[in-house]
Protein backbone atom coordinates (compact mmCIF):
# COMPACT_ATOMS: atom_id res chain seq x y z
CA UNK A 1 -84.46 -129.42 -65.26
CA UNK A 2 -86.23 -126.14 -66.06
CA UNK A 3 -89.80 -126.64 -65.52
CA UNK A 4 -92.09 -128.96 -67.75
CA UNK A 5 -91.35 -127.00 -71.01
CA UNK A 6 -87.06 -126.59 -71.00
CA UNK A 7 -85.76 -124.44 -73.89
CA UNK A 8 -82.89 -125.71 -75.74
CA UNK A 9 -81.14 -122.38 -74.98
CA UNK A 10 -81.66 -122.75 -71.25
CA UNK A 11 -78.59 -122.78 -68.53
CA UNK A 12 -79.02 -126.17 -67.26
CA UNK A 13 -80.16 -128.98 -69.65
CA UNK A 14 -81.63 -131.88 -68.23
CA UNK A 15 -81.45 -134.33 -71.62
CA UNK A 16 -79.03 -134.66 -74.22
CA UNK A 17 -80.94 -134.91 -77.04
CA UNK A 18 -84.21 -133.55 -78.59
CA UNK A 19 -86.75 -135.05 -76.34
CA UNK A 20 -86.80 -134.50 -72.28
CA UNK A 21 -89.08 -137.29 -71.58
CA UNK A 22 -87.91 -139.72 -73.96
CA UNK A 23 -83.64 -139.15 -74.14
CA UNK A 24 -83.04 -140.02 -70.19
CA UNK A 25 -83.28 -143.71 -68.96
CA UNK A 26 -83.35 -144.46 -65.27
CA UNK A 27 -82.52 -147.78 -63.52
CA UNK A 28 -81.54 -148.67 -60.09
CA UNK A 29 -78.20 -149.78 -58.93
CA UNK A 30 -76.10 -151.30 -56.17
CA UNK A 31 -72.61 -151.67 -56.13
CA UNK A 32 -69.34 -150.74 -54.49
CA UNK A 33 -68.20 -147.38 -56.25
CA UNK A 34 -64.42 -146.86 -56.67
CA UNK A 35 -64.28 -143.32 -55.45
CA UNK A 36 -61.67 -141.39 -54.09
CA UNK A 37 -62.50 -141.46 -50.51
CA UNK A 38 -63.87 -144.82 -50.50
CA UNK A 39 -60.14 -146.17 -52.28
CA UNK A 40 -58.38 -144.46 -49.33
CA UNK A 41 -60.74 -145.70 -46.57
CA UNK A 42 -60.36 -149.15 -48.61
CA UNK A 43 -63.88 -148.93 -48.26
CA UNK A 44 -65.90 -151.91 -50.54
CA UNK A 45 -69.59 -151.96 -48.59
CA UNK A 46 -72.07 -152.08 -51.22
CA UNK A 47 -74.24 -149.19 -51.85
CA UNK A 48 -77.52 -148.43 -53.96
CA UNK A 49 -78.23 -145.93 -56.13
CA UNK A 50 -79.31 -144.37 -59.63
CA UNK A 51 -77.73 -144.80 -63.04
CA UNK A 52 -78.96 -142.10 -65.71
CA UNK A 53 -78.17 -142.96 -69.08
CA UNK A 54 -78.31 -139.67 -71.61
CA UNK A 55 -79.58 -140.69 -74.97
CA UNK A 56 -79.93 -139.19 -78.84
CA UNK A 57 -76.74 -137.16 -78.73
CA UNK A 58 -74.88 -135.80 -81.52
CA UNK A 59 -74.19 -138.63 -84.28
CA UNK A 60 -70.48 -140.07 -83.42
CA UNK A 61 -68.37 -138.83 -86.58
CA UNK A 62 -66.41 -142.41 -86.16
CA UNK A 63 -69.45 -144.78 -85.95
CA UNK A 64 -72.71 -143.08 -86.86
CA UNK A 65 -74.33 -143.68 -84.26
CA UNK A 66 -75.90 -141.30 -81.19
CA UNK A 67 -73.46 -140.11 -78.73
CA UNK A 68 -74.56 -141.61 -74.74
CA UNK A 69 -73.41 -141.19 -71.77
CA UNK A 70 -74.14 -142.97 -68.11
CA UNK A 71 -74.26 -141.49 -64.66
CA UNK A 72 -73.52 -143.17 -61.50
CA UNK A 73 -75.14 -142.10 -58.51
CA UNK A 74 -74.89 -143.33 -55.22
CA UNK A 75 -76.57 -143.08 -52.40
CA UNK A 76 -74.35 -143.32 -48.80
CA UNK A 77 -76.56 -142.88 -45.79
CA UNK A 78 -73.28 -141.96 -43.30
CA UNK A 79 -72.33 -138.96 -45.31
CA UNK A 80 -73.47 -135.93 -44.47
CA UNK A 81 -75.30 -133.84 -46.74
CA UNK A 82 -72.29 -130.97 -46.88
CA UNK A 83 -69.77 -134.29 -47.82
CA UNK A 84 -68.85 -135.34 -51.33
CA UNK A 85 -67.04 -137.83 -52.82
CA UNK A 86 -65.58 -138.69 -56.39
CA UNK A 87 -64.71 -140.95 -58.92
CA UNK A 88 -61.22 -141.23 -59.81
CA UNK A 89 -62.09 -142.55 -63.41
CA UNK A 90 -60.84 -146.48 -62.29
């Protein structure tokens, strides 16, 4: 985010709608994420994490309604910090 008082013109965005505090809704998770790595290690421990959900987006031409989106982040204590892994979209 860019400080306490982010400009909608800013390079990173940490909303996305109007309001910084209000537009972002955190809640923990646990689960076993189907990532690449973990699919080829046929890896299924579950892990915890973070799911942000983005709120008060740009009205949905098709339904009217706010455009959303969700985040998935998990935490894996055996990867190093360098390491990465990611979803395959399954």
């Amino acid at each position: 985010m860019d400080g306490s008082n982010p400009e909608v013109g800013a390079a990173c965005m940490g909303y996305s709608g109007g309001n910084v505090l209000d537009d972002i809704d955190t809640s923990e998770i646990s689960g076993a994420p189907m990532t690449k790595n973990r699919l080829e290690a046929a890896e299924t421990s579950i892990l915890n994490g973070v799911k942000l959900t983005y709120t008060n987006g740009e009205k949905c031409a098709a339904t009217g309604e706010p455009t959303k989106f969700s985040l998935n982040m998990y935490c894996n204590p055996d990867m190093e910090f360098t390491e990465y892994d990611f979803s395959l979209g399954v």
